[in-house]
Every structure is written in C-alpha cells, then in structure tokens.
N, C-alpha and C. Protein backbone atom coordinates (compact mmCIF):
# COMPACT_ATOMS: atom_id res chain seq x y z
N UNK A 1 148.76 216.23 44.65
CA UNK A 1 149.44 217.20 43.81
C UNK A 1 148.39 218.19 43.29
N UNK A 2 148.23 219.37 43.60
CA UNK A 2 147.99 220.18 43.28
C UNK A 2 148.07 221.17 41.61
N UNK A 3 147.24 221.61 40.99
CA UNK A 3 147.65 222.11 39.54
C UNK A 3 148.56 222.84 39.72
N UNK A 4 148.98 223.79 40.07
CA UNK A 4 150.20 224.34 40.20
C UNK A 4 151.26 223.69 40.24
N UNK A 5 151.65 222.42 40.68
CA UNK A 5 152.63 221.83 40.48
C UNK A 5 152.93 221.08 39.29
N UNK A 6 151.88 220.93 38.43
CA UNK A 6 151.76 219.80 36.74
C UNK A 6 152.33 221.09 35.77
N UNK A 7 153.50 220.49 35.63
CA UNK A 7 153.74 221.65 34.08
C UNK A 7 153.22 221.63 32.89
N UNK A 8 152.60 222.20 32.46
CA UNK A 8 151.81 222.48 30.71
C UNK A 8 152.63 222.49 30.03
N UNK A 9 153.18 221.74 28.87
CA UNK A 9 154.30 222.41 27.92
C UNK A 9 153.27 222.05 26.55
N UNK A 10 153.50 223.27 26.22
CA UNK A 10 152.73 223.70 24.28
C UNK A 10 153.94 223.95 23.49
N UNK A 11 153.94 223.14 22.80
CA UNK A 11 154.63 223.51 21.15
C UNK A 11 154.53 223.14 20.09
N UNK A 12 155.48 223.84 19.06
CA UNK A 12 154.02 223.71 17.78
C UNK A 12 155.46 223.31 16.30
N UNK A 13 155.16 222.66 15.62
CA UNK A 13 156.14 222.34 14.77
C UNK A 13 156.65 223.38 13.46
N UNK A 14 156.42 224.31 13.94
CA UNK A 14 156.48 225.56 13.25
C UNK A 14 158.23 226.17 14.27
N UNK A 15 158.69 225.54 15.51
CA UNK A 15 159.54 225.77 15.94
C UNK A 15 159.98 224.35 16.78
N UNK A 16 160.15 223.60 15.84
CA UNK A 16 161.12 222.13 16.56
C UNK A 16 161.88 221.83 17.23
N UNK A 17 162.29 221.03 17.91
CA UNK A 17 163.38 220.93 18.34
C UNK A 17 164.72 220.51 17.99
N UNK A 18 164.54 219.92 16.44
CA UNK A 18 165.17 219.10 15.50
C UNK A 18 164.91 219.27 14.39
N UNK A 19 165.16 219.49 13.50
CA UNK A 19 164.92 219.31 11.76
C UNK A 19 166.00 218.45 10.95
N UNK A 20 165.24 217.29 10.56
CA UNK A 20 166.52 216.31 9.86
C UNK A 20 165.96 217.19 7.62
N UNK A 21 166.92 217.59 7.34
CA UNK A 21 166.89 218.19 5.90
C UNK A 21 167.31 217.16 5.41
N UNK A 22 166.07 216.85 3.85
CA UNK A 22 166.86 215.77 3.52
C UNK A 22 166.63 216.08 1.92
N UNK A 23 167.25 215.14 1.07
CA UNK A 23 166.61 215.93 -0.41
C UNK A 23 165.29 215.91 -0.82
N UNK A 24 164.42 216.66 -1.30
CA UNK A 24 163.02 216.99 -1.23
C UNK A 24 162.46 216.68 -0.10
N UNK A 25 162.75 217.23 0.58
CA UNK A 25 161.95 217.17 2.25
C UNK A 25 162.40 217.13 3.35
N UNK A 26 162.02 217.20 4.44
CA UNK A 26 162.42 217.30 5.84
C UNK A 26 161.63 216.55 6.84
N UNK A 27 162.12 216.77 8.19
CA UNK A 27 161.56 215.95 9.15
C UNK A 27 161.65 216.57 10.37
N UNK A 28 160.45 217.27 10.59
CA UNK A 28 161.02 217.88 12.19
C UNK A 28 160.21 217.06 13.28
N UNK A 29 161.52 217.34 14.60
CA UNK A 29 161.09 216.62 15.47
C UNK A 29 160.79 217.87 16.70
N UNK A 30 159.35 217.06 17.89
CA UNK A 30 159.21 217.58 18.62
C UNK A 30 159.83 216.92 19.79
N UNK A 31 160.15 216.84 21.26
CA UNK A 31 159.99 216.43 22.01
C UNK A 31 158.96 217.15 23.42
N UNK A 32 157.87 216.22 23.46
CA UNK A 32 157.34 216.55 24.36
C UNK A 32 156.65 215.63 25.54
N UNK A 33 156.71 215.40 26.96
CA UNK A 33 156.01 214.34 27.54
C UNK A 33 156.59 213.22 27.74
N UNK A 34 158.08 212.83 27.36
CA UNK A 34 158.65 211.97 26.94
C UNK A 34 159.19 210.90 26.01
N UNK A 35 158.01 211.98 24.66
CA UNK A 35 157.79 211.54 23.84
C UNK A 35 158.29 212.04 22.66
N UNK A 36 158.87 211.56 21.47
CA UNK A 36 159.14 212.49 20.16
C UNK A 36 158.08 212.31 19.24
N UNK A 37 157.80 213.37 18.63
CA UNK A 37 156.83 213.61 17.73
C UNK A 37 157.46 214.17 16.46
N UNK A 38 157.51 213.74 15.50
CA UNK A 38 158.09 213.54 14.40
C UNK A 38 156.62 214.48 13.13
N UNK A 39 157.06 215.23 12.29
CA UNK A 39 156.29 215.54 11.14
C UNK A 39 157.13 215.44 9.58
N UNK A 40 156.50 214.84 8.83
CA UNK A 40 157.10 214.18 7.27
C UNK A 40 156.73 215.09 6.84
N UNK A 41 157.74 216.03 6.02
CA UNK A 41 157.26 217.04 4.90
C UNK A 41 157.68 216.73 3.40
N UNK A 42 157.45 215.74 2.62
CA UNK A 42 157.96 215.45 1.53
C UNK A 42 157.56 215.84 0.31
N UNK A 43 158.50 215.98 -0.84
CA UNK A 43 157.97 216.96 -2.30
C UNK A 43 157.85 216.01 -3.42
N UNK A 44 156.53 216.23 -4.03
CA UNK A 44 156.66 215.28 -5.31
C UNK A 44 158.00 215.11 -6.26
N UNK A 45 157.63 213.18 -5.71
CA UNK A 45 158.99 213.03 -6.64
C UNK A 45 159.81 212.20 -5.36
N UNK A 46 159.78 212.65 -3.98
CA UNK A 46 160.46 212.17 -3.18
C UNK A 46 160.34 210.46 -2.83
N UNK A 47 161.15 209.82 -2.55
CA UNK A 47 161.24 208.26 -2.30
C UNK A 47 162.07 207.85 -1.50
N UNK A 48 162.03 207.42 -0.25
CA UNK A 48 162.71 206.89 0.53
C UNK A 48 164.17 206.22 0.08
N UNK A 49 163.78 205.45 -0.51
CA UNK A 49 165.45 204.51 -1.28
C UNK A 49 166.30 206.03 -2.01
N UNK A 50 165.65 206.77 -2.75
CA UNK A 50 166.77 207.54 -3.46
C UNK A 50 166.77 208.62 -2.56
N UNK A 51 166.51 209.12 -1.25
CA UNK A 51 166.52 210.41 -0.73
C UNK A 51 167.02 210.11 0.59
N UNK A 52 166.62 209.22 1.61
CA UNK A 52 167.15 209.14 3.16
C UNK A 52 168.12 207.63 2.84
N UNK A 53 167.60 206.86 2.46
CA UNK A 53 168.55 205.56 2.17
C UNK A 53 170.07 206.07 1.85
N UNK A 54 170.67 206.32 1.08
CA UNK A 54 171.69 206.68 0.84
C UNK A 54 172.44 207.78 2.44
N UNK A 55 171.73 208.68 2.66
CA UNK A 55 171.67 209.35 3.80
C UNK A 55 171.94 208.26 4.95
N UNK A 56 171.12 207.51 4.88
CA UNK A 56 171.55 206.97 6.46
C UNK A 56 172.50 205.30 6.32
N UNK A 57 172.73 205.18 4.61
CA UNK A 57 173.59 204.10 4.63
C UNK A 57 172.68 203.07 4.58
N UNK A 58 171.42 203.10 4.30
CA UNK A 58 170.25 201.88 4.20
C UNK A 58 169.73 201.55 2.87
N UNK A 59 169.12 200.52 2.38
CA UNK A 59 169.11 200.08 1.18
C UNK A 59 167.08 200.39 1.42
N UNK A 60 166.31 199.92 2.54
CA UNK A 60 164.79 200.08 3.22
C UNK A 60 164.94 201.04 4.38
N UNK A 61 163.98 201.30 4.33
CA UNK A 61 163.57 201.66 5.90
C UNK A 61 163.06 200.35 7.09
N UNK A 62 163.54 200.34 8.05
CA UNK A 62 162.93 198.93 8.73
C UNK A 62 162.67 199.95 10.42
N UNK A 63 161.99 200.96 10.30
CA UNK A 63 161.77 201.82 11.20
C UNK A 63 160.32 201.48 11.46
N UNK A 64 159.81 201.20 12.61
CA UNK A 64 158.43 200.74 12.77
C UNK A 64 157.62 202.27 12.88
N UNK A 65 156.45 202.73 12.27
CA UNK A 65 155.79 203.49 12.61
C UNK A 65 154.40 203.73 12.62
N UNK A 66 154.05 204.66 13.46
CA UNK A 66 152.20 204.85 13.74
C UNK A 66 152.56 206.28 13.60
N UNK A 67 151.42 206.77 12.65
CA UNK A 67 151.11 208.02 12.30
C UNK A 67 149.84 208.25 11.52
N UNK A 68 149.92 209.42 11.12
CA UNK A 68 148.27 210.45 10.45
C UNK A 68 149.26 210.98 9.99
N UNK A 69 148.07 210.74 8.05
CA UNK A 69 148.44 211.68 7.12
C UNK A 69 147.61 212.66 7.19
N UNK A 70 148.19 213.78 7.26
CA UNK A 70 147.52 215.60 7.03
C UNK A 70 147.08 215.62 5.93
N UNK A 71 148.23 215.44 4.22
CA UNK A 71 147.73 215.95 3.18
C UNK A 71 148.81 214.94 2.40
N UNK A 72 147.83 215.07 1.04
CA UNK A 72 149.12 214.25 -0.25
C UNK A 72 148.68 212.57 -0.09
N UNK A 73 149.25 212.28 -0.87
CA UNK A 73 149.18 210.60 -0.69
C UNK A 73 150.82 210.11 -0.96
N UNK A 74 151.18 208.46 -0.22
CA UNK A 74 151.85 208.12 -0.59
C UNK A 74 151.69 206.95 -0.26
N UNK A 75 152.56 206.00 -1.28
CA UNK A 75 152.50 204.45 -1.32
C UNK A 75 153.86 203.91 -0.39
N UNK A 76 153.30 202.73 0.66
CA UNK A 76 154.72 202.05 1.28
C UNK A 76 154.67 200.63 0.88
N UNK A 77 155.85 200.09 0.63
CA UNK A 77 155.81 198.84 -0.47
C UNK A 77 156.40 198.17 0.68
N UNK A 78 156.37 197.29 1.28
CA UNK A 78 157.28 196.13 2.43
C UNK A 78 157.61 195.26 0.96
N UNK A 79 159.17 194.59 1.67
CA UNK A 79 159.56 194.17 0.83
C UNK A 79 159.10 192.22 1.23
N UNK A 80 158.14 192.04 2.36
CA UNK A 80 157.12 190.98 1.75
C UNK A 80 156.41 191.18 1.07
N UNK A 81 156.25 192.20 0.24
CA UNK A 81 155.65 192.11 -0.92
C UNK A 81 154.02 192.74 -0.57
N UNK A 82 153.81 193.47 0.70
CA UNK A 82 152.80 193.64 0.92
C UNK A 82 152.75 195.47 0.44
N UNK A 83 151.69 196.40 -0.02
CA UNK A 83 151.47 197.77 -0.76
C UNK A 83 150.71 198.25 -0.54
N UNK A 84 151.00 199.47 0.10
CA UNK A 84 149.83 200.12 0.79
C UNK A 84 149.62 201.71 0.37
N UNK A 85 148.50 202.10 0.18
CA UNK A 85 148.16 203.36 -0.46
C UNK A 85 147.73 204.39 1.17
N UNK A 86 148.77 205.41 1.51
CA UNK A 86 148.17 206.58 2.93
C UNK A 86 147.90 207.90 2.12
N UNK A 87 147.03 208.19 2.42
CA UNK A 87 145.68 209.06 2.56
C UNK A 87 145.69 210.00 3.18
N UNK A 88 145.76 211.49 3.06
CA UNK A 88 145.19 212.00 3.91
C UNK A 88 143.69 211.53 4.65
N UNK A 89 144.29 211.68 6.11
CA UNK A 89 142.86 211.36 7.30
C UNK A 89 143.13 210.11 7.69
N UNK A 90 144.28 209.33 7.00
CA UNK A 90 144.22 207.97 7.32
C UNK A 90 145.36 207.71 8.47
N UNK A 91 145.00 206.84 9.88
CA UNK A 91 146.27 206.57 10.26
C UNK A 91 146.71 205.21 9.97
N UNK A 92 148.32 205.11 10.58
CA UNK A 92 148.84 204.42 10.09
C UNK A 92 149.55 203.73 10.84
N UNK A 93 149.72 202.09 10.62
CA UNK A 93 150.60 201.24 11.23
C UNK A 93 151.63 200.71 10.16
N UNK A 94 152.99 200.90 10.26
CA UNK A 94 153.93 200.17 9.39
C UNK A 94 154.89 199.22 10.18
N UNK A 95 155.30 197.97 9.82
CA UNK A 95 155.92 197.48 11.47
C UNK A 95 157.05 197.44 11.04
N UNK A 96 158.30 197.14 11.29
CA UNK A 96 159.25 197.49 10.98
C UNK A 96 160.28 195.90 9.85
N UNK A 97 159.32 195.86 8.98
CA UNK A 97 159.95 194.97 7.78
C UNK A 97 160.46 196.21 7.25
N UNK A 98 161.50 195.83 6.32
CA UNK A 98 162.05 196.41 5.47
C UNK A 98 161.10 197.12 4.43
N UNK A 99 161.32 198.34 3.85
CA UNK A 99 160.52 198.90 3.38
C UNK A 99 160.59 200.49 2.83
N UNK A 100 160.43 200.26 1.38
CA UNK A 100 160.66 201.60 0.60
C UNK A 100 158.85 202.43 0.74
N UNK A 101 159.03 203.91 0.68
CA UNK A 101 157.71 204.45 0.61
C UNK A 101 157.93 205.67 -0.54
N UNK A 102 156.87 206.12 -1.23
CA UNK A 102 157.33 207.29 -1.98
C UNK A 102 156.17 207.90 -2.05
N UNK A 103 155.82 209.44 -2.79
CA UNK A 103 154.81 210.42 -2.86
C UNK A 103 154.30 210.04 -4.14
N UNK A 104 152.86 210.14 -4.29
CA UNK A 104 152.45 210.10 -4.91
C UNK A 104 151.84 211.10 -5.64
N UNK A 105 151.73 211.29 -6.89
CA UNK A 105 150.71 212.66 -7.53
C UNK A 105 151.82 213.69 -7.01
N UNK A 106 151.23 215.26 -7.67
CA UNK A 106 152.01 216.69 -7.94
C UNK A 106 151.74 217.19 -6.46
N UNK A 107 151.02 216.55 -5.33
CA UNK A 107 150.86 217.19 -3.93
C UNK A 107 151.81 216.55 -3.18
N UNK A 108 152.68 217.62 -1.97
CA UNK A 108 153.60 217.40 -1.46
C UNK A 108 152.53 216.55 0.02
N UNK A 109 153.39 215.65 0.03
CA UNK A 109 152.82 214.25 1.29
C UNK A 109 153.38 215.06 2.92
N UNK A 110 152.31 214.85 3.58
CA UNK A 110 152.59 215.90 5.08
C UNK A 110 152.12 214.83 6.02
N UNK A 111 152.61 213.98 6.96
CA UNK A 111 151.76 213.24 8.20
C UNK A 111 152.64 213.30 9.57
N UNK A 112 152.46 212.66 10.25
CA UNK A 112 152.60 212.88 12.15
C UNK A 112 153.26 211.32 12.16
N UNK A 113 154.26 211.64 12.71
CA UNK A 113 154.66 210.23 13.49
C UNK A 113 154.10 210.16 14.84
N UNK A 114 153.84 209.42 15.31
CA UNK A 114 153.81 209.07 16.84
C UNK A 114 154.58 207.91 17.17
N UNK A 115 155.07 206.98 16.61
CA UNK A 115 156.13 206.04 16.80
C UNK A 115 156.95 205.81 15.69
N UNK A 116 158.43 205.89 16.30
CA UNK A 116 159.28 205.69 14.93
C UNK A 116 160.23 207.05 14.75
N UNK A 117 159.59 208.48 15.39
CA UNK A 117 160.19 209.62 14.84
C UNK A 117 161.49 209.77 15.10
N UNK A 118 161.93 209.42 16.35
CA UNK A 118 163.41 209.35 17.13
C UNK A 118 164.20 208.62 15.82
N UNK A 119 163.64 207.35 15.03
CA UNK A 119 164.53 206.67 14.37
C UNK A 119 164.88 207.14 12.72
N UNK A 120 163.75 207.72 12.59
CA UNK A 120 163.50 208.33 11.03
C UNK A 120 164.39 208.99 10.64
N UNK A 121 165.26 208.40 9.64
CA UNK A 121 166.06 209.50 8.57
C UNK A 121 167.35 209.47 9.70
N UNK A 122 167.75 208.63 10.26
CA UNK A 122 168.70 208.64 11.29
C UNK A 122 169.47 207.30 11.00
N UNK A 123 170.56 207.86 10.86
CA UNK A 123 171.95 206.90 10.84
C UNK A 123 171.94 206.03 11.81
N UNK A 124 171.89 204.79 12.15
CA UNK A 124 172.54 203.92 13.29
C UNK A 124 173.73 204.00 13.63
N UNK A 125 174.12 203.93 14.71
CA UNK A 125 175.67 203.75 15.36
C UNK A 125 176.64 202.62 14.68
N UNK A 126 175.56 201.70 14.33
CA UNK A 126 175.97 200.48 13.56
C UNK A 126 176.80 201.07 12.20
N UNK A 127 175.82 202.10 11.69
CA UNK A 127 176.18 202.52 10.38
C UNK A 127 177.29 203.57 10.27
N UNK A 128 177.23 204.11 11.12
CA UNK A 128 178.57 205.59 11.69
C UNK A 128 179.56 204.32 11.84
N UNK A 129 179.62 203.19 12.75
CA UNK A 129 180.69 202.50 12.96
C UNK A 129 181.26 202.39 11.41
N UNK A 130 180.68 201.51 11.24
CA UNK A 130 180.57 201.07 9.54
C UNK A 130 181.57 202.14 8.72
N UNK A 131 180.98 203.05 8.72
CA UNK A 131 181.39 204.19 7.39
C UNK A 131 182.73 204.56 8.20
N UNK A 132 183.24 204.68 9.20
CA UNK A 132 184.52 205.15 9.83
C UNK A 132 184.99 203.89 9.77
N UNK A 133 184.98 202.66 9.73
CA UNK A 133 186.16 201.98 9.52
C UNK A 133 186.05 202.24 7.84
N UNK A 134 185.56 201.93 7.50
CA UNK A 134 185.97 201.62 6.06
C UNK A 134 186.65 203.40 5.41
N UNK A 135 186.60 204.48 6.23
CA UNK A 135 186.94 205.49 5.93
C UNK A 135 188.42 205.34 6.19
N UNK A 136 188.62 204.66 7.47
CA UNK A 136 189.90 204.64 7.99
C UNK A 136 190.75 203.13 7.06
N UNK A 137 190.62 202.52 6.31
CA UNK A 137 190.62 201.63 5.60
C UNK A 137 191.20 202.26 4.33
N UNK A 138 190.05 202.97 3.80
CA UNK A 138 190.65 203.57 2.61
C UNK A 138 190.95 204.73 2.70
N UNK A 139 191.43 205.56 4.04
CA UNK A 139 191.76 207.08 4.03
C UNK A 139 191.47 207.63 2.88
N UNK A 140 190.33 207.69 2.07
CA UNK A 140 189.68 208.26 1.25
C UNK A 140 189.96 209.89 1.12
N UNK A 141 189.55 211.01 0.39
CA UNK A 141 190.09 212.14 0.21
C UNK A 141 190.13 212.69 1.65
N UNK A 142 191.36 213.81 2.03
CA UNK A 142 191.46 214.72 3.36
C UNK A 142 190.45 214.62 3.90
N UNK A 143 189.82 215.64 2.82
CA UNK A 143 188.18 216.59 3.70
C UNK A 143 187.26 215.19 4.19
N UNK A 144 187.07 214.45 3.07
CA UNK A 144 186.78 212.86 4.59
C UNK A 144 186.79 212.43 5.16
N UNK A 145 187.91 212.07 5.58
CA UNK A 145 188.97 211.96 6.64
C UNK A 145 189.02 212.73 7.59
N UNK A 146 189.09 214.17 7.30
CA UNK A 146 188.73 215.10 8.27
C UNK A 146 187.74 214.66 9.36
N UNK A 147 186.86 214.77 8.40
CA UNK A 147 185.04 214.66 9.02
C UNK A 147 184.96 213.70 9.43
N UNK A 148 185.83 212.50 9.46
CA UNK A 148 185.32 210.91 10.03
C UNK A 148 186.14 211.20 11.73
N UNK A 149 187.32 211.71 11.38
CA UNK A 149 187.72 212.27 12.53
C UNK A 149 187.31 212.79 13.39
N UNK A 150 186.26 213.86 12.67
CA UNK A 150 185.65 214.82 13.96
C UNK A 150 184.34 213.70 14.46
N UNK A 151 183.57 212.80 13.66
CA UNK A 151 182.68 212.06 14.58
C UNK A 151 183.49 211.47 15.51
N UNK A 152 184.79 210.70 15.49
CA UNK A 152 185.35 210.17 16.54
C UNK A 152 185.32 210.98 17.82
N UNK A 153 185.92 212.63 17.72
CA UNK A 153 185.93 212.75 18.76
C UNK A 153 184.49 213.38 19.10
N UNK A 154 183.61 213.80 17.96
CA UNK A 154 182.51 213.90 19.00
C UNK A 154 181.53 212.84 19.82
N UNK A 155 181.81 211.02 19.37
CA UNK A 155 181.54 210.84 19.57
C UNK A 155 182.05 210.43 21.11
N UNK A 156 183.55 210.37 20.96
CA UNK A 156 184.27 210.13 22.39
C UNK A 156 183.94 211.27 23.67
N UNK A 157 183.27 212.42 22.88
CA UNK A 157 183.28 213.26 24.04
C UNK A 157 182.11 213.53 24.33
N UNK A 158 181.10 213.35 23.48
CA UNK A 158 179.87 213.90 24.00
C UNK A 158 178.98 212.51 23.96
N UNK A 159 179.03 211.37 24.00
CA UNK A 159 178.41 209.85 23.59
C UNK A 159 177.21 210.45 22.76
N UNK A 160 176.06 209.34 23.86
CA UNK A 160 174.80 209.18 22.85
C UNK A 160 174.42 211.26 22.89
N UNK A 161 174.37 211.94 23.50
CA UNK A 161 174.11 212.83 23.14
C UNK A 161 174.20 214.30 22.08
N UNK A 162 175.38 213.58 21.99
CA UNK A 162 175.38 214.50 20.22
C UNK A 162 175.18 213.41 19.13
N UNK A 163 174.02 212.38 19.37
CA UNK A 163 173.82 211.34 18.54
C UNK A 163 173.07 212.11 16.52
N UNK A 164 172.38 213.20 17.16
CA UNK A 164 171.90 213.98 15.85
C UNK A 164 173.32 214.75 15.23
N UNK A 165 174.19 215.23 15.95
CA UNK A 165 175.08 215.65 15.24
C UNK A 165 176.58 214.62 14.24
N UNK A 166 176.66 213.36 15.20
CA UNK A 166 177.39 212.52 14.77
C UNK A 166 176.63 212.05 13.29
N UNK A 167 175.24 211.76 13.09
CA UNK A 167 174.53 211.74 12.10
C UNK A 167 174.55 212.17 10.96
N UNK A 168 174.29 213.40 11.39
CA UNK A 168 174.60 214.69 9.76
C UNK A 168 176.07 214.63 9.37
N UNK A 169 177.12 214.54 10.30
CA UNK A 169 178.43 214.51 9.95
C UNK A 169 178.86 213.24 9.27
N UNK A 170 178.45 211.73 9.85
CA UNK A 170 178.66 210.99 9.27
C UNK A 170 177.66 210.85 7.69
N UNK A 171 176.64 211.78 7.53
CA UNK A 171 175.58 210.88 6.18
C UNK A 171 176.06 212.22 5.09
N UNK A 172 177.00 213.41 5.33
CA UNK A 172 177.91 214.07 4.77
C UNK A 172 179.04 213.84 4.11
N UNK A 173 179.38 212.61 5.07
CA UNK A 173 180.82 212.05 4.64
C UNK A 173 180.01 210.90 3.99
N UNK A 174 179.76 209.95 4.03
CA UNK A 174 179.10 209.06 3.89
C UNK A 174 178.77 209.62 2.06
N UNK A 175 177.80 210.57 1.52
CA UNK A 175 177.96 211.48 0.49
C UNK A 175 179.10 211.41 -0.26
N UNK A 176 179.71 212.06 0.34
CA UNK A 176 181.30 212.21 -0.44
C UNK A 176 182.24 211.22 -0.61
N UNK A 177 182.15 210.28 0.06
CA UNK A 177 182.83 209.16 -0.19
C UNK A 177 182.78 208.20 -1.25
C-alpha cells in the first residue's frame, strides 16, 4: 500500500462531531480512527450526581475511563470508598465501580477521554426502556407522552443509530416527569 492510498483525517474539538450539553458543562465528542474521543468541559460547582445523573437516570457513574487532565482539578469518590484527587498533567484510570466525581476550586475542570467517551453522559437503552414504560404506566402530562412517543418511533425506525438522539429526548422527558 502505497501513501496515497492511507487517509489522514485531522480534527480538532473546536468542531465535534457530538456535543452532549449538560448543566454547567458539556462533552464533546470526536470520532476518529475508530475511535471516540471525548473532551470534559465542566464549571465550578459542577458534580456528576446533581448534573448528568439525573440526565441519564443514574444515581453513579459506572462508566470505565482513561484520560488527561488539561486544566482545573477534580475529585472522583468510588463508592468502595476509594478518593482520588486529578490534576492537571495527570492521566487517568477510573474502572467502572460506581462513582460520583466533582470540580474542585473557582477553575473550570477540562480533560480527554480516551476510553469511556461513547458512554459518558449517555442514557442506556436499559434506562430509555425504563422511563417509557413507566411513562406509559402513568401517561404522565401530554407534552410527555408526546416525547416518549416520538423515542418509540425513533427508535423503531432508525435503531442503534439515532442512539444520541433517542438520549436527549428521553433525559428531556425524563426532566419533566
């Protein structure tokens, strides 16, 4: 194989392919290589349990990840009881126990996933199941109902691939309910 035939692909997280918005912070994703590359932008004050937990219907995070902190500090607590202080410059292994993390100090916390980003701040199917029966259970207000509706059919029509959109629709309703 010849260089002419190896494709180069450059991109830069300044134009993602994904952005999960969440309260005080975001999460954009890259895909590149076969790989997703995930960046944490979080604002003092932000905490996993009160900001994506509720969002994705989770009480921890039990998302395994390897990453580098850029800037900011923040603490991840496993709920064996083990507490860990990330650093900018520091990388990182978290394995996937259950587990709250939050920012520390008035500097907003910035690091790199390299494993884990696909799952971060993302609803399970488990959990979309979940929130649509019990929607359909308690036909809860219209505009709920509405929206639990439309994941059905997006999920009947487009499957795992409108898996980011079934997401935001279900952790919307999920909100309002």
């Amino acid at each position: 194989m010849n260089s002419e035939q190896v494709g180069v692909i450059l991109k830069r997280f300044e134009s993602p392919d994904e952005v999960r918005v969440l309260p005080k912070g975001k999460f954009e994703l890259v895909r590149l290589g076969g790989m997703t590359i995930g960046r944490a932008t979080y604002e003092p004050g932000w905490k996993w349990s009160e900001h994506v937990g509720p969002e994705v219907g989770a009480r921890r995070c039990q998302v395994e990840h390897v990453g580098l902190v850029l800037s900011g500090t923040a603490t991840a607590a496993l709920d064996d009881g083990r507490v860990f202080k990330l650093c900018a410059g520091e990388l990182f292994y978290i394995p996937s126990v259950p587990n709250d993390s939050w920012v520390v100090g008035d500097e907003p916390y910035v690091s790199v996933h390299f494993l884990g980003a696909d799952h971060h701040a993302k609803a399970s199917s488990e959990t979309v199941d979940r929130l649509i029966k019990n929607a359909r259970q308690r036909q809860r207000h219209p505009t709920t109902w509405a929206c639990f509706q439309s994941v059905v059919f997006i999920r009947s029509t487009f499957a795992t691939s409108s898996e980011p959109i079934i997401d935001g629709i279900a952790g919307a309703a999920y909100m309002r309910a």
